[in-house]
Each structure stands twice: as structure tokens, then as C-alpha cells.
Protein backbone atom coordinates (compact mmCIF):
# COMPACT_ATOMS: atom_id res chain seq x y z
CA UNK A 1 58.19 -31.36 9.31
CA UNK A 2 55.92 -32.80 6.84
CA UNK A 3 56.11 -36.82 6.81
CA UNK A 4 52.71 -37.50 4.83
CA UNK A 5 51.39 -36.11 1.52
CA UNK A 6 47.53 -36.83 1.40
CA UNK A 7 46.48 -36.47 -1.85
CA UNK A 8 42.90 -36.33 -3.52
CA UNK A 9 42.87 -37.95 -7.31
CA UNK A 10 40.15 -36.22 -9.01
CA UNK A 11 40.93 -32.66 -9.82
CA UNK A 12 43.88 -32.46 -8.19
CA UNK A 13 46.45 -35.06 -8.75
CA UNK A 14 45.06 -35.82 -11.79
CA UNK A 15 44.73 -33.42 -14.68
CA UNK A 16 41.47 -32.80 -16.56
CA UNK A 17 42.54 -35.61 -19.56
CA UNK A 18 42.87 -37.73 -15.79
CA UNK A 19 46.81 -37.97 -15.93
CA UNK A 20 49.58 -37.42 -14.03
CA UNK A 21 51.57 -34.70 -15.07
CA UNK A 22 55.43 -35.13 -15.56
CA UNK A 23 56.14 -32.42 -12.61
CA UNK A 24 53.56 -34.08 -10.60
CA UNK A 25 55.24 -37.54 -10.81
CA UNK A 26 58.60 -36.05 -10.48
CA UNK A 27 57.65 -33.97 -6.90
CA UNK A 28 56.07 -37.00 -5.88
CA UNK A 29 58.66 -39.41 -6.90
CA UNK A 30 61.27 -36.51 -5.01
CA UNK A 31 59.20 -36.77 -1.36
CA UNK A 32 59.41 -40.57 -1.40
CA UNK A 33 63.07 -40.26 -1.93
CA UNK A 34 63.25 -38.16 0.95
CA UNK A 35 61.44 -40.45 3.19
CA UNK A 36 58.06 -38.92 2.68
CA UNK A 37 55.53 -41.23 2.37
CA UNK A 38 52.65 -40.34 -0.19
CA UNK A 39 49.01 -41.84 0.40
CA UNK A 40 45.88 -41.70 -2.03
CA UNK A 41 42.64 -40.22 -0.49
CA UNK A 42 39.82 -40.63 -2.68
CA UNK A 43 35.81 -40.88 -3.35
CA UNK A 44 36.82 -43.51 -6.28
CA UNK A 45 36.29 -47.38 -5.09
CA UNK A 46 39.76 -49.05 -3.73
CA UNK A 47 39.68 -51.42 -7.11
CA UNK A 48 39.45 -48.06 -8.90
CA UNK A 49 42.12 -46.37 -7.34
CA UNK A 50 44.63 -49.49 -6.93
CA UNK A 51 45.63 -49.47 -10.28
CA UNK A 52 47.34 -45.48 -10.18
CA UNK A 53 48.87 -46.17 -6.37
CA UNK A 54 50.78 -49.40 -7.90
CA UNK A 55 51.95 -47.41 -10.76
CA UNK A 56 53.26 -44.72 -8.43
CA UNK A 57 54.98 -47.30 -6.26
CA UNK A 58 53.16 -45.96 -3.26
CA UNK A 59 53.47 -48.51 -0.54
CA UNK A 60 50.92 -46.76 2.31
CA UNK A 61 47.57 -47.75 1.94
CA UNK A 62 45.13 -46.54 -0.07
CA UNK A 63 42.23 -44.44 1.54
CA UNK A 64 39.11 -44.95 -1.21
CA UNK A 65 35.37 -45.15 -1.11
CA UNK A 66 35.43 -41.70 0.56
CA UNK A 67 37.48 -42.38 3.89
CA UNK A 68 34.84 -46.15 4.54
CA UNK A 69 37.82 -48.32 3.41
CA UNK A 70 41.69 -48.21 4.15
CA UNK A 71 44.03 -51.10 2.34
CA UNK A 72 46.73 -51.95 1.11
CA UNK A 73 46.75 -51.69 -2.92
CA UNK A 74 49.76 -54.44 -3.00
CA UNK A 75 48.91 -56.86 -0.55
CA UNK A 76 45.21 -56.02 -0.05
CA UNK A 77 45.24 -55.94 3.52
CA UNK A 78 42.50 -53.93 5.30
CA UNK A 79 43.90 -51.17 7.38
CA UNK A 80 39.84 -49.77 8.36
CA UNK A 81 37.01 -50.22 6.90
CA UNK A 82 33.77 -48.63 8.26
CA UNK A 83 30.63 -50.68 6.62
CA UNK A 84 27.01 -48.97 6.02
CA UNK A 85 24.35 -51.02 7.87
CA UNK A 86 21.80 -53.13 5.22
CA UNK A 87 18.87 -51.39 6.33
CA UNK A 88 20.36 -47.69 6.04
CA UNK A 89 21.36 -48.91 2.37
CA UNK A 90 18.50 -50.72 1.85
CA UNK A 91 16.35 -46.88 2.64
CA UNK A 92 18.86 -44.95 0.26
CA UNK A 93 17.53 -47.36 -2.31
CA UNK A 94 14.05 -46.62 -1.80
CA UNK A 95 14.75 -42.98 -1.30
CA UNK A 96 16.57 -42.60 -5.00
CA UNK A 97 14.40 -45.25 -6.71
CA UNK A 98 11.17 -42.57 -5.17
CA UNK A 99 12.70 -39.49 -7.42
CA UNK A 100 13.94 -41.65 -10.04
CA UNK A 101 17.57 -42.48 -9.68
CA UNK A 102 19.36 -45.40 -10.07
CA UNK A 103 21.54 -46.84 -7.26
CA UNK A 104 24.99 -48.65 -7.32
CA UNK A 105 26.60 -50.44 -4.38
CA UNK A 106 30.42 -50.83 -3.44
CA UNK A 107 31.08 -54.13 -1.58
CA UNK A 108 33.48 -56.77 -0.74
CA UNK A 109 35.96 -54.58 1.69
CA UNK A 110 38.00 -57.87 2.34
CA UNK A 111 38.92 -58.00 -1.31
CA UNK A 112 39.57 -55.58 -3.94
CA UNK A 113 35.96 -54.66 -4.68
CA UNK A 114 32.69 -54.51 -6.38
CA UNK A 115 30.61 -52.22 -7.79
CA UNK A 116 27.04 -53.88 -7.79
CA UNK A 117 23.90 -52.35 -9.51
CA UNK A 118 20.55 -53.77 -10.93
CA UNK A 119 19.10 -51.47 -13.36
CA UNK A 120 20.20 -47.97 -15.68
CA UNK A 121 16.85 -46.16 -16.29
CA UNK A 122 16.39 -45.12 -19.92
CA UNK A 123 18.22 -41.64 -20.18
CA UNK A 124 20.33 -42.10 -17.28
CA UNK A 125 23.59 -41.57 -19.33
CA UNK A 126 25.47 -40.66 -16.46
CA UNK A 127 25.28 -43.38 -14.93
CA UNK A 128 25.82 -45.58 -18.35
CA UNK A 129 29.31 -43.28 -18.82
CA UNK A 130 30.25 -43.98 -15.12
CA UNK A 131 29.88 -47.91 -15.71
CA UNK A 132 31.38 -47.45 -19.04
CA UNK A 133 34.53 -45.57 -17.28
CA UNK A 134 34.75 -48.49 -14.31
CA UNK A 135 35.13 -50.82 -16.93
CA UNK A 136 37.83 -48.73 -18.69
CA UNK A 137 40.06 -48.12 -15.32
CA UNK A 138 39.92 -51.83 -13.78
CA UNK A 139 40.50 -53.17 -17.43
CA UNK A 140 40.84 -56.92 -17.61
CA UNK A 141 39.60 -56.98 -14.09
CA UNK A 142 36.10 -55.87 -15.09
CA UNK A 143 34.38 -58.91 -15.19
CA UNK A 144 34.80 -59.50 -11.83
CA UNK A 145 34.55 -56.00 -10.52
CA UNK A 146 31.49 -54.76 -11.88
CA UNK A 147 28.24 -56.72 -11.52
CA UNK A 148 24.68 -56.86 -12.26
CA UNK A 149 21.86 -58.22 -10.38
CA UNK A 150 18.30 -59.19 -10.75
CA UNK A 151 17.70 -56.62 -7.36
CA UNK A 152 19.58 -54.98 -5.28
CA UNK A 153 17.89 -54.97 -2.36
CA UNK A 154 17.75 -59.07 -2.31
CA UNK A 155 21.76 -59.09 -3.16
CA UNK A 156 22.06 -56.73 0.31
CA UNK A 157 21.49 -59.16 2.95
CA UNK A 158 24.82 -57.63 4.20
CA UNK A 159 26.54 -54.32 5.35
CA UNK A 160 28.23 -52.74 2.01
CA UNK A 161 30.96 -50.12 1.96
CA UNK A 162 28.39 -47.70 0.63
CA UNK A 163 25.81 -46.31 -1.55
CA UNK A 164 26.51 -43.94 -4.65
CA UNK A 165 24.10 -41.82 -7.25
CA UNK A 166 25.32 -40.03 -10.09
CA UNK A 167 23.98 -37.96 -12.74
CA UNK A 168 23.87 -34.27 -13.64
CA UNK A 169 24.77 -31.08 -10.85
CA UNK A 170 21.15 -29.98 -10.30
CA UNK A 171 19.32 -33.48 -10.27
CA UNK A 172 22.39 -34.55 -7.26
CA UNK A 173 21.21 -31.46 -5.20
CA UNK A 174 18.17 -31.96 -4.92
CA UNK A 175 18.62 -35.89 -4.36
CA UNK A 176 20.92 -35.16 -1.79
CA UNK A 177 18.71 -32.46 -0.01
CA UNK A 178 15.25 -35.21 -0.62
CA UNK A 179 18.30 -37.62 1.15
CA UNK A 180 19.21 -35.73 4.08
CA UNK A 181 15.77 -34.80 4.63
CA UNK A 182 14.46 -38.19 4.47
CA UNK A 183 17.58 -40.33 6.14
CA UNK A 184 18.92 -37.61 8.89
CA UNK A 185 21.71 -37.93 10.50
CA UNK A 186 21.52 -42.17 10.08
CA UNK A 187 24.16 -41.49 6.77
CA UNK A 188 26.42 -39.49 5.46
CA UNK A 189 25.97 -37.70 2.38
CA UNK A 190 28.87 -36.28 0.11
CA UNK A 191 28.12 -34.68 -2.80
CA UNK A 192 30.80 -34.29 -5.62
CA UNK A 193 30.22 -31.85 -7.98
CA UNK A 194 31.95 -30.92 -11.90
CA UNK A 195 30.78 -28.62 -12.99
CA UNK A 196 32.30 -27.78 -15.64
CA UNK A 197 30.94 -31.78 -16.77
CA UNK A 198 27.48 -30.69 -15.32
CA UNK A 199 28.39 -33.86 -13.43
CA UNK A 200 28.39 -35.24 -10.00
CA UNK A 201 28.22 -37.73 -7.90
CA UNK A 202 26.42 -38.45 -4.69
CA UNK A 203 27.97 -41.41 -1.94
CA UNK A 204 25.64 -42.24 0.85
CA UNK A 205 27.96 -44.11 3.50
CA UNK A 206 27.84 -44.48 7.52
CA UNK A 207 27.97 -41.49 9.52
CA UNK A 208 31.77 -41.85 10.61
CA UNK A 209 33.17 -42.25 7.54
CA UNK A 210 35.78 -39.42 5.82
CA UNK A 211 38.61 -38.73 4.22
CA UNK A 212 40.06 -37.25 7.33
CA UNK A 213 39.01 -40.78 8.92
CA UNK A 214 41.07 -42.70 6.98
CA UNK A 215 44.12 -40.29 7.02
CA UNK A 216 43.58 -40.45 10.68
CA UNK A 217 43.80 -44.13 10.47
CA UNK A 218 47.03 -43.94 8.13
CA UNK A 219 48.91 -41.48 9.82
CA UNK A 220 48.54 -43.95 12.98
CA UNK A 221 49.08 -46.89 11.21
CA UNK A 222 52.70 -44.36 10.33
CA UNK A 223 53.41 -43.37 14.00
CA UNK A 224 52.75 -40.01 12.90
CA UNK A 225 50.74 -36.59 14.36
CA UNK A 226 48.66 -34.20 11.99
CA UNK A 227 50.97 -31.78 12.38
CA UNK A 228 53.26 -34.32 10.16
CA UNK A 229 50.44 -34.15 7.55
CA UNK A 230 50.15 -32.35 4.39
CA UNK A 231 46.90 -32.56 2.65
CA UNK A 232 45.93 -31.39 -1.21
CA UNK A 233 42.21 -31.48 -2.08
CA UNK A 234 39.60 -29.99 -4.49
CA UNK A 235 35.92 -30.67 -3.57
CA UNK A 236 33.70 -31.06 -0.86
CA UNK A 237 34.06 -34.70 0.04
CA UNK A 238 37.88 -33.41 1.03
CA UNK A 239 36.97 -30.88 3.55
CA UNK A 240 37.42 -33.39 6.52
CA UNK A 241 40.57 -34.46 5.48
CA UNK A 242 41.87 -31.24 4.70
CA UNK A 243 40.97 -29.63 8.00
CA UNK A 244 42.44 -33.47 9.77
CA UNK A 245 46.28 -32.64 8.25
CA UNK A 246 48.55 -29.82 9.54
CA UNK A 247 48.91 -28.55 6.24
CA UNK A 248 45.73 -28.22 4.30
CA UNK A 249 45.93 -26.80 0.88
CA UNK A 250 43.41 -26.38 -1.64
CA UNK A 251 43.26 -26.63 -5.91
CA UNK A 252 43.01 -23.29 -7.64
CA UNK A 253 39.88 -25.39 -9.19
CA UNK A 254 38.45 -26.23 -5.76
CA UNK A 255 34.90 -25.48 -5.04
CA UNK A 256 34.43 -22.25 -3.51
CA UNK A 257 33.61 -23.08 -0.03
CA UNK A 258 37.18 -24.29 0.55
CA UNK A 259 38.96 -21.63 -1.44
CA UNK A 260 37.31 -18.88 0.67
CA UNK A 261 38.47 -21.09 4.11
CA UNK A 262 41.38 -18.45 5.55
CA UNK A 263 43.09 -21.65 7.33
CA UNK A 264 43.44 -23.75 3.72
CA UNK A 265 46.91 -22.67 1.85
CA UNK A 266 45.90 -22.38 -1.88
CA UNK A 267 48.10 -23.50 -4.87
CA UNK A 268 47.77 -23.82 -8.67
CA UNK A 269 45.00 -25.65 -10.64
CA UNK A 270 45.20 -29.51 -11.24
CA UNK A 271 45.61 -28.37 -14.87
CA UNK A 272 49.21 -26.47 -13.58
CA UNK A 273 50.81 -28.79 -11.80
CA UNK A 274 49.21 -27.58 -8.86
CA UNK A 275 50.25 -30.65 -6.41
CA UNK A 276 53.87 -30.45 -7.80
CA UNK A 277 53.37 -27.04 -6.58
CA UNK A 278 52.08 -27.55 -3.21
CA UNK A 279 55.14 -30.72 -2.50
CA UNK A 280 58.01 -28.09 -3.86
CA UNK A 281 56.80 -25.53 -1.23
CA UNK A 282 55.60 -27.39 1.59
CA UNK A 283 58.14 -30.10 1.84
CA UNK A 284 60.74 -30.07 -1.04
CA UNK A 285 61.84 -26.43 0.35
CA UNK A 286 61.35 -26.47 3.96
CA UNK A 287 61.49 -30.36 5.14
CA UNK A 288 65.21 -30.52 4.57
């Protein structure tokens, strides 16, 4: 029996305008009713994030930053967090700044966040637009959540939640292959990729860090197995957690390396209500 719905944001519960549908809400809104509890899993930052799990009413913590930080999105308290060491970040620095890419830094884990950065490179729109979007989501917030500092590498004198790029598909590849090839095993690198954006992004964070981490952590925190799990994810950074829950199912949109996985159910597109979808079959029909 399915006790915990593990959902991604990002091209899954989310449309492609970044909504939640009507049916979406409704199955969601249904589960909770029943006594299932709902959880966000996502690569956004927690202060990103908090905003849609308060509207939603969710009261299980948030699992952001990519599976580094668990918390509470009403009373911020820190469930796990899982901090990159300073000198690792301080290499993924030097490493992007080498082929030309500009770095941003998530930090403060005890309180609802900030996204830290020291310099946009002349053409870098992506990185402008994902800024520009921060802003947008955290609202009157943004003061406080998004800062910029004369360096980057004097502001770390501290373990951060982690490192992220961003910028088009191609130029992310091959940072994250110069990454991997330069930094080993000492990070973790998860690429996101939209394509259909010819955008993506690229978080650096410690090597234990996952989604399927923090729903680990969550489902404990819930007295509950993986076999109580149900997971819905699209892209690569939700592989972990998808193969963590019982019930793993993946977006008609999802990349192709977890639509072709024979132990992932698949359901609709994020575009068709494809989480609605996965809730009606998996839980609404068969918990009860």
C-alpha cells in the first residue's frame, strides 16, 4: 500500500507554462485526504521550491537542492542536509571558470536559502534568465535570497549545499564530462537537460547526495519502507530516487534512459496530467 507520493517539480508536476494542472491538484489534494502524505523532490533550491509545497498544504518536508537538503517548508526545520566541502567547491569554481562558465552557489541550509554568485560573463543569457526566474519565484523574498559578491571563492570559507552551472545542452556536456574528468569521484555531478529549451543545468554537490537520499531520509522520518513509496520523475537527476521507491514511474517526457528502464511504470506527459495519472492508478484505485 502506497503511503508516500514522491514527486519531481520540473517536467512532471508542473506543466510546461510551470503550473499545476486542475487534475493534478485534485489527485493530489484526493491522496492527502486519504492519509497519503505527498513530498516534493527536486533539483530547485529549498527557497525555490517552498513557495509551491505551502500552496499545496504539504506538511512533509521538502527534499530540494537535488536530495543535499531535507526541511521543513513551514517551520524550516532541517530534516538532512549533506554539505559540499569548501575546497571541492572551491575546484568546481576553477574547473568552470577554466572553460568559461560562470558559477552560482546555494548556501545557508539552516535557513531558507541563498543563491550566491559573483559574475555573468557577457553572453551568458542562461544564466541571466535563471537569475531573472529566481527572482520571479521567491518574489518579495529576493533581496535576501539572491546575492552578489565581489568573489566567490573569498565568500566560501565554508561548506555550501552545492555548486550549479547552467547554460545551453551541448556547452553542460561537455562541462560536465571536463568535470568528472577533472574532480573524480570527490563530487557528484547531475546534469539536467531541456531540450526542447536547449537548456540545462549542471549541480556539482557531495558524493552522497540524491533524490533517493532524501526520500530515504523522509520516508524514515514517516516510519515508512520503500515498498510504501511511490515515486514520479522525468530526468536524470531522478533516477536514484526513482529506483529508492517501490513504485517508480516515469513522465511520457522523461529522458530516454529512464523510459527504456523495464522496472520504471510509465504514465502520461507532464503536459497530460501525467502525475494525476500515475496517483489515480497507483493509489486512488488500489490503496483503498
Amino acid at each position: 500500500m502506497i503511503r508516500l507520493i514522491a514527486l519531481d517539480l520540473d517536467g512532471t508536476l508542473l506543466n510546461s507554462r510551470g503550473e499545476v494542472s486542475e487534475r493534478n491538484g485534485r489527485a493530489i489534494a484526493e491522496a492527502r485526504k486519504r492519509g497519503v502524505a505527498v513530498a516534493l523532490v527536486t533539483g530547485r533550491r529549498f527557497r525555490d521550491a517552498r513557495p509551491l509545497a505551502l500552496a499545496l498544504g504539504l506538511d512533509v518536508p521538502v527534499i530540494a537542492h537535488n536530495g543535499a537538503l531535507t526541511k521543513h517548508a513551514r517551520t524550516l526545520e532541517t530534516v538532512a542536509a549533506i554539505l559540499m566541502p569548501r575546497e571541492a567547491a572551491h575546484a568546481c569554481i576553477s574547473v568552470g571558470r577554466a572553460h568559461g562558465a560562470d558559477a552560482l552557489v546555494s548556501d545557508d541550509h539552516t535557513g531558507a536559502g541563498v543563491l550566491v554568485y559573483d559574475h555573468i560573463s557577457v553572453g551568458n543569457e542562461a544564466l541571466a534568465k535563471y537569475i531573472a526566474w529566481s527572482r520571479r519565484v521567491v518574489g518579495e523574498e529576493a533581496a535576501a535570497a539572491i546575492r552578489r559578491v565581489p568573489s566567490l571563492v573569498e565568500y566560501l570559507d565554508h561548506d555550501p549545499l552545492h555548486v550549479a552551472f547552467s547554460g545551453n545542452c551541448s556547452a553542460m556536456e561537455r562541462l560536465s564530462a571536463e568535470m568528472e574528468r577533472e574532480l573524480g569521484a570527490s563530487v557528484k555531478l547531475l546534469l539536467t537537460l531541456y531540450p526542447t529549451m536547449d537548456f540545462a543545468l549542471l549541480d556539482i554537490l557531495h558524493p552522497a547526495a540524491s533524490k533517493g537520499a532524501g526520500l530515504a531520509a523522509v520516508a524514515a522520518e514517516q516510519g515508512l519502507g520503500r515498498e510504501e513509496v511511490l515515486a514520479v520523475g522525468d530526468n536524470l537527476n531522478d533516477l536514484e530516487m526513482l529506483e529508492y521507491a517501490g513504485t517508480g514511474v516515469c513522465m511520457g517526457n522523461a529522458q530516454p534512459l529512464l523510459r527504456e528502464r523495464p522496472d520504471f511504470h510509465a504514465t502520461a506527459t507532464n503536459d497530460e496530467d501525467g502525475v494525476a495519472q500515475a496517483i489515480e492508478r497507483f493509489v486512488l484505485q488500489t490503496n483503498f
